[in-house]
PDB file of N, CA and C in Angstrom:
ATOM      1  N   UNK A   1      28.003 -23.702  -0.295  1.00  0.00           N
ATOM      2  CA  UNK A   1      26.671 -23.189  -0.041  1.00  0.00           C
ATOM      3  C   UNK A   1      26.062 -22.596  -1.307  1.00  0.00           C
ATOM      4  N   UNK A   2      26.420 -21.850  -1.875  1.00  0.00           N
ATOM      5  CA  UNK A   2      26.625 -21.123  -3.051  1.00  0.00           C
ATOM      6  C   UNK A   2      25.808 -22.152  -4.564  1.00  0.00           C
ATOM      7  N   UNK A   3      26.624 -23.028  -4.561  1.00  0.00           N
ATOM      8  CA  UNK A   3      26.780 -24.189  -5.379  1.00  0.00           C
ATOM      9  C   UNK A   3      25.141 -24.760  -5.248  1.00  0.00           C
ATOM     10  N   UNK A   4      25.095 -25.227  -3.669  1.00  0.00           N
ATOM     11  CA  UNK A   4      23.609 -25.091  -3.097  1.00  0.00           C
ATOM     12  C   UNK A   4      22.358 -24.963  -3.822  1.00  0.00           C
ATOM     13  N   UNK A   5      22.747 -23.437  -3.595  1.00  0.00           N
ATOM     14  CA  UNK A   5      21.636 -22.663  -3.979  1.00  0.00           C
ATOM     15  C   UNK A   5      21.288 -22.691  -5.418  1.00  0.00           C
ATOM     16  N   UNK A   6      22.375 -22.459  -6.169  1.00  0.00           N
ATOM     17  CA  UNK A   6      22.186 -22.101  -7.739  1.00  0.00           C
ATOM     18  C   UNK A   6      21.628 -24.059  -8.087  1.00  0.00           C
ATOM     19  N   UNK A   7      21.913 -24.939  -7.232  1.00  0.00           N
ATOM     20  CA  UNK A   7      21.452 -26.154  -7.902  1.00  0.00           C
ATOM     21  C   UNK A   7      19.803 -26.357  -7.717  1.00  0.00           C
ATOM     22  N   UNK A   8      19.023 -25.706  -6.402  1.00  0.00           N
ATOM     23  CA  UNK A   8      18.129 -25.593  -5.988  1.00  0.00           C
ATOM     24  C   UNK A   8      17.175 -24.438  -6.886  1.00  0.00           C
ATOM     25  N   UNK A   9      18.083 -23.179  -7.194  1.00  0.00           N
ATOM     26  CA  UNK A   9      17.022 -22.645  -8.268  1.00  0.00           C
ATOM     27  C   UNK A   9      17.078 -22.927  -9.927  1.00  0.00           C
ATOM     28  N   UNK A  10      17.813 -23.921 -10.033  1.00  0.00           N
ATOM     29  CA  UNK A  10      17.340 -24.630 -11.509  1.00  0.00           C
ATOM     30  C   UNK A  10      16.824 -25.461 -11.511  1.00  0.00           C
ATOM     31  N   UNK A  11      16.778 -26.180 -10.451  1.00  0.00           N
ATOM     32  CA  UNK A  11      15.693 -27.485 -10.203  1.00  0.00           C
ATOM     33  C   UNK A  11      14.000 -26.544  -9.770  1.00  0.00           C
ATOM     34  N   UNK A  12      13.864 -25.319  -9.214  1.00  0.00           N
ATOM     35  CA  UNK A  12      12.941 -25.123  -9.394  1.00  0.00           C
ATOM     36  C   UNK A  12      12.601 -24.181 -10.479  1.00  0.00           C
ATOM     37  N   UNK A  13      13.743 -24.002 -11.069  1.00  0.00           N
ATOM     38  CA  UNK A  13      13.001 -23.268 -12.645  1.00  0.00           C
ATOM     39  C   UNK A  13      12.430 -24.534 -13.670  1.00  0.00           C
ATOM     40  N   UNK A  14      13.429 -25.263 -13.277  1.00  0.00           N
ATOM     41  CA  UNK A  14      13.176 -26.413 -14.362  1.00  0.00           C
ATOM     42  C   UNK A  14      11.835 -27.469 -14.173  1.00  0.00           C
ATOM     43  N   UNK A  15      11.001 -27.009 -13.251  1.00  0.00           N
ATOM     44  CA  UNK A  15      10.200 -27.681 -12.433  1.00  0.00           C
ATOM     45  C   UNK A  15       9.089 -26.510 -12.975  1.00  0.00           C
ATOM     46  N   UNK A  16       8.861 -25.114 -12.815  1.00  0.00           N
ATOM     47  CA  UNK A  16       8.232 -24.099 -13.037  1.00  0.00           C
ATOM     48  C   UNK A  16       7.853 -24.003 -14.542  1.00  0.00           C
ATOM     49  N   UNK A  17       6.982 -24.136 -15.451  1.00  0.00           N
ATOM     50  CA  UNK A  17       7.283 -23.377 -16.339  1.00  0.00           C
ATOM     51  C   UNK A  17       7.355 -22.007 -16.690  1.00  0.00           C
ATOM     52  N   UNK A  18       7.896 -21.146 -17.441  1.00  0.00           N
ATOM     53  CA  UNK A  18       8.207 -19.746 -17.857  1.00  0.00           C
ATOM     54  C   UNK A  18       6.984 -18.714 -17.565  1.00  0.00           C
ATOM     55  N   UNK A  19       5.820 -19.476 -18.206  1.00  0.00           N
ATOM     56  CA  UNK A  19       4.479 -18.527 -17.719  1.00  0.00           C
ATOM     57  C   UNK A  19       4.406 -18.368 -15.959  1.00  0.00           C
ATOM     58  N   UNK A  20       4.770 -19.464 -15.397  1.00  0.00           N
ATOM     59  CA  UNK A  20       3.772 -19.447 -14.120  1.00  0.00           C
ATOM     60  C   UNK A  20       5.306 -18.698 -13.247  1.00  0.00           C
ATOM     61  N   UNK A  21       6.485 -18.511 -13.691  1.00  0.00           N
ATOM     62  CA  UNK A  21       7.349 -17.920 -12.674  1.00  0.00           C
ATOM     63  C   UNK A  21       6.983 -16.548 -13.568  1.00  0.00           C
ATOM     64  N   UNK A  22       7.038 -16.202 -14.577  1.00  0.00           N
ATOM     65  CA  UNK A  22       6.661 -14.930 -14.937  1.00  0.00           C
ATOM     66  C   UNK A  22       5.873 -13.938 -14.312  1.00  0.00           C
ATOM     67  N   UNK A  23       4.587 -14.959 -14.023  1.00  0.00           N
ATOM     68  CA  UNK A  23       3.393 -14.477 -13.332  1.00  0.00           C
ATOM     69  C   UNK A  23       4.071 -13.973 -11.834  1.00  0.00           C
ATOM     70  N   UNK A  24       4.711 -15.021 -11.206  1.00  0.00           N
ATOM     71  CA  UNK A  24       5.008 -14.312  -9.873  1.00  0.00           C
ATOM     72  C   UNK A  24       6.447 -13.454 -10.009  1.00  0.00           C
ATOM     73  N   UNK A  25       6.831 -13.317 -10.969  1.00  0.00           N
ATOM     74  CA  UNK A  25       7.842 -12.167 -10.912  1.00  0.00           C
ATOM     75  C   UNK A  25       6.692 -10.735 -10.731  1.00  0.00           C
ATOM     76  N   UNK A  26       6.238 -10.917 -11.916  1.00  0.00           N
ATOM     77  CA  UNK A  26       5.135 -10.064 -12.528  1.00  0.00           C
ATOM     78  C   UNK A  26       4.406  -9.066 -10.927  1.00  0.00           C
ATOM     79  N   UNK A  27       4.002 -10.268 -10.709  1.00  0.00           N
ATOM     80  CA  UNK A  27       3.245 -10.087  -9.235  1.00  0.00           C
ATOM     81  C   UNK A  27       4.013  -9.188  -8.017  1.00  0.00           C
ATOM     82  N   UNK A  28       4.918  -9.600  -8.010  1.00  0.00           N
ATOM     83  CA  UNK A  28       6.120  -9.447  -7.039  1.00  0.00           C
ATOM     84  C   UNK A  28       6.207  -7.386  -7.324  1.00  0.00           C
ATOM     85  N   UNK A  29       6.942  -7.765  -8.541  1.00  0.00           N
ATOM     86  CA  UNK A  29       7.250  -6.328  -9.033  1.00  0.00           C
ATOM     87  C   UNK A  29       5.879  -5.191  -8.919  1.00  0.00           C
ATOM     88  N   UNK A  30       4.719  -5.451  -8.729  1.00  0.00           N
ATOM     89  CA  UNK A  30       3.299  -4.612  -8.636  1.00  0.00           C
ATOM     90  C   UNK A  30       3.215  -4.494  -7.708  1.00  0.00           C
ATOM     91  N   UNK A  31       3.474  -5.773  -6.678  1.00  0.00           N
ATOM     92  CA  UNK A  31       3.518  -5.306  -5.203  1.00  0.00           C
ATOM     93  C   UNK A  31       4.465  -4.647  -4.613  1.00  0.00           C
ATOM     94  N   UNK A  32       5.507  -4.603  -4.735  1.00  0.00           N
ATOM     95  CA  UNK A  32       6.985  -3.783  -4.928  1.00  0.00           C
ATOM     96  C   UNK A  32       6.293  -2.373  -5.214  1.00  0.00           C
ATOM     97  N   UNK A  33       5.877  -1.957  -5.726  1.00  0.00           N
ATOM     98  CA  UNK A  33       5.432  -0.504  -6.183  1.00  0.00           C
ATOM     99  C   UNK A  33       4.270  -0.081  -5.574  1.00  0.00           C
ATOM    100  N   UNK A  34       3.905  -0.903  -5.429  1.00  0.00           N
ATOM    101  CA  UNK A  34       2.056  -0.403  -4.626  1.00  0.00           C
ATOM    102  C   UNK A  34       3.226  -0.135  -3.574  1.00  0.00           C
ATOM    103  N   UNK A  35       3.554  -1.002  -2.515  1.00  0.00           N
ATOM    104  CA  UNK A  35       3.776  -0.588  -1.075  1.00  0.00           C
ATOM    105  C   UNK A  35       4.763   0.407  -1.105  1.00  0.00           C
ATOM    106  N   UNK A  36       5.824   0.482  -1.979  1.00  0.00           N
ATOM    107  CA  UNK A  36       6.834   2.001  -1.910  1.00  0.00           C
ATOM    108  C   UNK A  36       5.907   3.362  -2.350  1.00  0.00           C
ATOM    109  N   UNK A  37       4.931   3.155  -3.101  1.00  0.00           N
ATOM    110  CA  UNK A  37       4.270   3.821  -3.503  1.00  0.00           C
ATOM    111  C   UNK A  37       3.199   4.220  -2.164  1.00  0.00           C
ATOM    112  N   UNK A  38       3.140   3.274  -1.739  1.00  0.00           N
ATOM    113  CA  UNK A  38       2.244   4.063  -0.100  1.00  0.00           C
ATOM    114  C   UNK A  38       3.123   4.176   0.633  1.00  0.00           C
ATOM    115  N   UNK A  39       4.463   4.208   1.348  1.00  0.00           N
ATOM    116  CA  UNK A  39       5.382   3.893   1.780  1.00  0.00           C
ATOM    117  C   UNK A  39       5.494   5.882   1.569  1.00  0.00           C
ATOM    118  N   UNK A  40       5.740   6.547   0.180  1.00  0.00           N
ATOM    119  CA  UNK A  40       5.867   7.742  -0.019  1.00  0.00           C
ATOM    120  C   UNK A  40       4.839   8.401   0.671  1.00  0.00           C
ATOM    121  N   UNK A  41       3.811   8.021   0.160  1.00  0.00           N
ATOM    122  CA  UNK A  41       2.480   8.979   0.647  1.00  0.00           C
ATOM    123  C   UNK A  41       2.810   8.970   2.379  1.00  0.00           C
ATOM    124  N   UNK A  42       3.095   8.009   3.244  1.00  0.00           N
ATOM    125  CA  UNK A  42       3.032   7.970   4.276  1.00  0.00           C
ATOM    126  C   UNK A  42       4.528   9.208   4.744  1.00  0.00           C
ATOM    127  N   UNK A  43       5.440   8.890   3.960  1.00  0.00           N
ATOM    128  CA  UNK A  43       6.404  10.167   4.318  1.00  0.00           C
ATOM    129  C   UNK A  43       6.037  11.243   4.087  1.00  0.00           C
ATOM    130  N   UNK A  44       5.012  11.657   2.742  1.00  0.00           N
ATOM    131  CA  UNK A  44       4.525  12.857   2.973  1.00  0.00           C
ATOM    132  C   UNK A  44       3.749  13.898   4.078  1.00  0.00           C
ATOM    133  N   UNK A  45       3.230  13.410   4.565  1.00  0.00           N
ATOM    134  CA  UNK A  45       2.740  13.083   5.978  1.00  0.00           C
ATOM    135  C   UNK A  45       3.641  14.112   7.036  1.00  0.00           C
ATOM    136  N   UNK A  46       4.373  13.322   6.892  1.00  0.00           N
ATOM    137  CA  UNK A  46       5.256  13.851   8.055  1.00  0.00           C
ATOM    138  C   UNK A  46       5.972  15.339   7.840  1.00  0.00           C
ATOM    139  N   UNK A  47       6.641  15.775   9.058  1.00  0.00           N
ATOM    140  CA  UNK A  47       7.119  17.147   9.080  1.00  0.00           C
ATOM    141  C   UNK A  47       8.720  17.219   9.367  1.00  0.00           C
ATOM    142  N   UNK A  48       9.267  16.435   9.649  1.00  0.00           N
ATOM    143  CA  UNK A  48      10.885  15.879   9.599  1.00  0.00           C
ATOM    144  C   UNK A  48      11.469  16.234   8.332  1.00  0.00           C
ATOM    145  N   UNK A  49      12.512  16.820   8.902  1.00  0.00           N
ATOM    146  CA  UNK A  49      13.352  17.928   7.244  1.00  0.00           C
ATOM    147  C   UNK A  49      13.821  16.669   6.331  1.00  0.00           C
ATOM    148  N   UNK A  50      14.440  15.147   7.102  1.00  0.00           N
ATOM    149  CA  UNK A  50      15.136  14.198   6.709  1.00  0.00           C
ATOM    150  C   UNK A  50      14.262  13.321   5.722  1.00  0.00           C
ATOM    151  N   UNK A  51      12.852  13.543   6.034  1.00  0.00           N
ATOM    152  CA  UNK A  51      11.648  12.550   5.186  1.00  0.00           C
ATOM    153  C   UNK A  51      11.908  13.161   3.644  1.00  0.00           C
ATOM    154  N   UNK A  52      12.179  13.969   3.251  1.00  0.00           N
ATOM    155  CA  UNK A  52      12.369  15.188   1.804  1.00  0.00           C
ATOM    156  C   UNK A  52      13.233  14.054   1.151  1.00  0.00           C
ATOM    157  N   UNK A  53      14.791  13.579   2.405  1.00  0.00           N
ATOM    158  CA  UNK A  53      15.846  12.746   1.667  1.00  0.00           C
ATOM    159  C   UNK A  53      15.099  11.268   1.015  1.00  0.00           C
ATOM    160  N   UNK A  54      14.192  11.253   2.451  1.00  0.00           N
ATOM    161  CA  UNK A  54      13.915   9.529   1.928  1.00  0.00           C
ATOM    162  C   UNK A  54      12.653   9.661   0.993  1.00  0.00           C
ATOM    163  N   UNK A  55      12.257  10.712   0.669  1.00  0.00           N
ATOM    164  CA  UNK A  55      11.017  10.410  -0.495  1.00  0.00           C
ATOM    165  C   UNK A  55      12.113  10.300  -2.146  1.00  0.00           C
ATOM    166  N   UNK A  56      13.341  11.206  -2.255  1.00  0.00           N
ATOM    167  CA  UNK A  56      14.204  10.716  -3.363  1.00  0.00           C
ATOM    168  C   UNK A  56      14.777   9.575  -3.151  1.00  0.00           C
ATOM    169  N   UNK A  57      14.675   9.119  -2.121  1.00  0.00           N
ATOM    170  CA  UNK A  57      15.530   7.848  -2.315  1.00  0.00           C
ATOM    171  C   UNK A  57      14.348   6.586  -2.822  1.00  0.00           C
ATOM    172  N   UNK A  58      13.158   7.067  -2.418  1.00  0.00           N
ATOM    173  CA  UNK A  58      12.118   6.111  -2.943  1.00  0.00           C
ATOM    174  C   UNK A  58      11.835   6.632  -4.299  1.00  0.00           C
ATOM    175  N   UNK A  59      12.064   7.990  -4.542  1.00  0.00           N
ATOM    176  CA  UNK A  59      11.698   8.211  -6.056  1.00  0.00           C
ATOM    177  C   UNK A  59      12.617   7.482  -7.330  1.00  0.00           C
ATOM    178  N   UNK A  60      13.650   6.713  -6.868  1.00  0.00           N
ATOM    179  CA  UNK A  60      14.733   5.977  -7.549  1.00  0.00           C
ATOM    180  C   UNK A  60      14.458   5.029  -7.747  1.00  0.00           C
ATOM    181  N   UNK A  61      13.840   4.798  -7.004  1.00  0.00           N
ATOM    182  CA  UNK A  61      13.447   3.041  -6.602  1.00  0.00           C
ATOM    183  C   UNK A  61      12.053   2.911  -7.508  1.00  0.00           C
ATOM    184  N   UNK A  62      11.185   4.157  -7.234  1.00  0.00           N
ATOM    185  CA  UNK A  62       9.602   3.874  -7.889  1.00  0.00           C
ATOM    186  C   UNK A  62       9.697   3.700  -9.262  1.00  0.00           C
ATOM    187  N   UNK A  63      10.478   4.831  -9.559  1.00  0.00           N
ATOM    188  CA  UNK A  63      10.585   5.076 -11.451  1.00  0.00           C
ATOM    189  C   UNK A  63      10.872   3.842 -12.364  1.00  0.00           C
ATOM    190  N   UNK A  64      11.960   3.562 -11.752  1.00  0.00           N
ATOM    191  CA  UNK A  64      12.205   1.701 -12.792  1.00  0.00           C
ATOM    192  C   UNK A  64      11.165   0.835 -12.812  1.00  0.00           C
ATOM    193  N   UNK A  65      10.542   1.073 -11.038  1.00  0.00           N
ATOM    194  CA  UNK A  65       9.378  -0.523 -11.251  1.00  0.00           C
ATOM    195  C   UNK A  65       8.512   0.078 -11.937  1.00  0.00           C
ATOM    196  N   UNK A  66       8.169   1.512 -11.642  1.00  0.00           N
ATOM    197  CA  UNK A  66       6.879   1.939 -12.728  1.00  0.00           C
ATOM    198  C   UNK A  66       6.947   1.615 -13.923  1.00  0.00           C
ATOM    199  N   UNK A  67       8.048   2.130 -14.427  1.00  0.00           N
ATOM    200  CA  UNK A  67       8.811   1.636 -15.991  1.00  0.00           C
ATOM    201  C   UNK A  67       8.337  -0.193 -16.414  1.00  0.00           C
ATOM    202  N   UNK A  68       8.832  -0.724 -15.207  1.00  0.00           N
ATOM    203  CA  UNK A  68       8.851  -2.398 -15.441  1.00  0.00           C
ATOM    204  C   UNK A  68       7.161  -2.526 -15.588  1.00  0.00           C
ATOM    205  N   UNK A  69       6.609  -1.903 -14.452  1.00  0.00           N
ATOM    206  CA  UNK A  69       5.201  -2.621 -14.487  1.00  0.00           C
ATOM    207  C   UNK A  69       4.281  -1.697 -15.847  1.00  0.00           C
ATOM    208  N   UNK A  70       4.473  -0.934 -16.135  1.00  0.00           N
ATOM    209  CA  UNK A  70       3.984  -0.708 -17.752  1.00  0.00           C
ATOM    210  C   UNK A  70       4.646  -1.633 -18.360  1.00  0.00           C
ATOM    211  N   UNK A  71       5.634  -1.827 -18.655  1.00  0.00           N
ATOM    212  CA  UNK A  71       6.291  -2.458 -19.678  1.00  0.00           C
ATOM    213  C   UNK A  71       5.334  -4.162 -19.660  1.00  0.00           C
ATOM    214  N   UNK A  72       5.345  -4.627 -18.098  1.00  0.00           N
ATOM    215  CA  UNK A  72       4.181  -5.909 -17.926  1.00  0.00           C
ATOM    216  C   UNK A  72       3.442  -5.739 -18.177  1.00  0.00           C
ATOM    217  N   UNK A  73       2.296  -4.462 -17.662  1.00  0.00           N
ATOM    218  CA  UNK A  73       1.075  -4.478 -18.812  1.00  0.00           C
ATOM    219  C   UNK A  73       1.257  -4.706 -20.042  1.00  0.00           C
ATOM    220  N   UNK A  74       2.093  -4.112 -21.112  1.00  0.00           N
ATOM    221  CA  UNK A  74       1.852  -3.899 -22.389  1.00  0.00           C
ATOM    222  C   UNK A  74       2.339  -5.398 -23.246  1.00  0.00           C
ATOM    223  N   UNK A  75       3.097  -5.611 -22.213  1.00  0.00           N
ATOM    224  CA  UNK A  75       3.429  -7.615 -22.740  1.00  0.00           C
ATOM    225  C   UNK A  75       1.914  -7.964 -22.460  1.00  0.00           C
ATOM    226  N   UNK A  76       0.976  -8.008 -21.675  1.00  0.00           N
ATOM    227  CA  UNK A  76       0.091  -9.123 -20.958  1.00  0.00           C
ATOM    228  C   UNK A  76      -1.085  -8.744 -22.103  1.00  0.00           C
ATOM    229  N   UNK A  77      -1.208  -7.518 -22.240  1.00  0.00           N
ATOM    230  CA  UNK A  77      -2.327  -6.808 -23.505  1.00  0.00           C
ATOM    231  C   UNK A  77      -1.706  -7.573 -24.526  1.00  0.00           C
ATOM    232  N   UNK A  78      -0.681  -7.037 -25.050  1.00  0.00           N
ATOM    233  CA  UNK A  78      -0.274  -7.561 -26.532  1.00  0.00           C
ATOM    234  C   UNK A  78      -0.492  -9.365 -26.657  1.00  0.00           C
ATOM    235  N   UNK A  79      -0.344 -10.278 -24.950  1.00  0.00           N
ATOM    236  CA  UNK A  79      -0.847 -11.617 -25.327  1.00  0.00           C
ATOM    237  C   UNK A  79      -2.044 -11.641 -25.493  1.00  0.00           C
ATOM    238  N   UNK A  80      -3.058 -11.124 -25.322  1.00  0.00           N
ATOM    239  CA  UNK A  80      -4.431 -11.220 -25.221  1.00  0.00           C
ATOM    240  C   UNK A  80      -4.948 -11.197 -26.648  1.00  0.00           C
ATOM    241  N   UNK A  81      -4.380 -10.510 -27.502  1.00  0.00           N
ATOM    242  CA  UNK A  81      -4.794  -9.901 -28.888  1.00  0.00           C
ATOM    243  C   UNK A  81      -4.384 -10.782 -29.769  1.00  0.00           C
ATOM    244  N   UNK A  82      -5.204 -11.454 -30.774  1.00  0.00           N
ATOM    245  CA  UNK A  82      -4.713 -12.288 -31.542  1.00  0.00           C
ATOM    246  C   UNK A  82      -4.413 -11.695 -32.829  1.00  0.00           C
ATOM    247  N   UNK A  83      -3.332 -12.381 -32.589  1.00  0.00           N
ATOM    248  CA  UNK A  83      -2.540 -12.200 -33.890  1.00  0.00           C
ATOM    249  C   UNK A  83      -2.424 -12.949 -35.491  1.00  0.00           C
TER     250      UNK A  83
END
């Protein structure tokens, strides 16, 4: 099964070029953060002692993609600018 799979995602990398799977990584990871990112606000909300645990457990999760999705802006600016 395994074997499968890994033959199925090189046939569609190899099918993709680098820009256009970039783009939907890219994509993926912004939407990933928007919705944990409302996902928090919506625990804030609430009055449950246990919501406190799950806003750190989303604060683990937010910090890297935030990290990632600056880091995508500053690739997507720096293509824009000619060099």
């Amino acid at each position: 099964m395994t074997s499968i799979v890994n033959q199925m995602t090189a046939q569609v990398a190899a099918l993709n070029p680098y820009d256009s799977t970039m783009i939907i990584v890219n994509a993926l990871v912004v939407l990933l953060l928007l919705s944990l990112l409302v996902l928090k606000e919506l625990l804030r909300a609430g009055t449950h002692p246990r919501l406190e645990l799950w806003m750190q457990v989303l604060n683990t999760a937010i910090v890297p993609l935030a990290i990632a999705s600056c880091y995508i802006v500053v690739i997507r600016f720096l293509a824009l600018l000619p060099l």
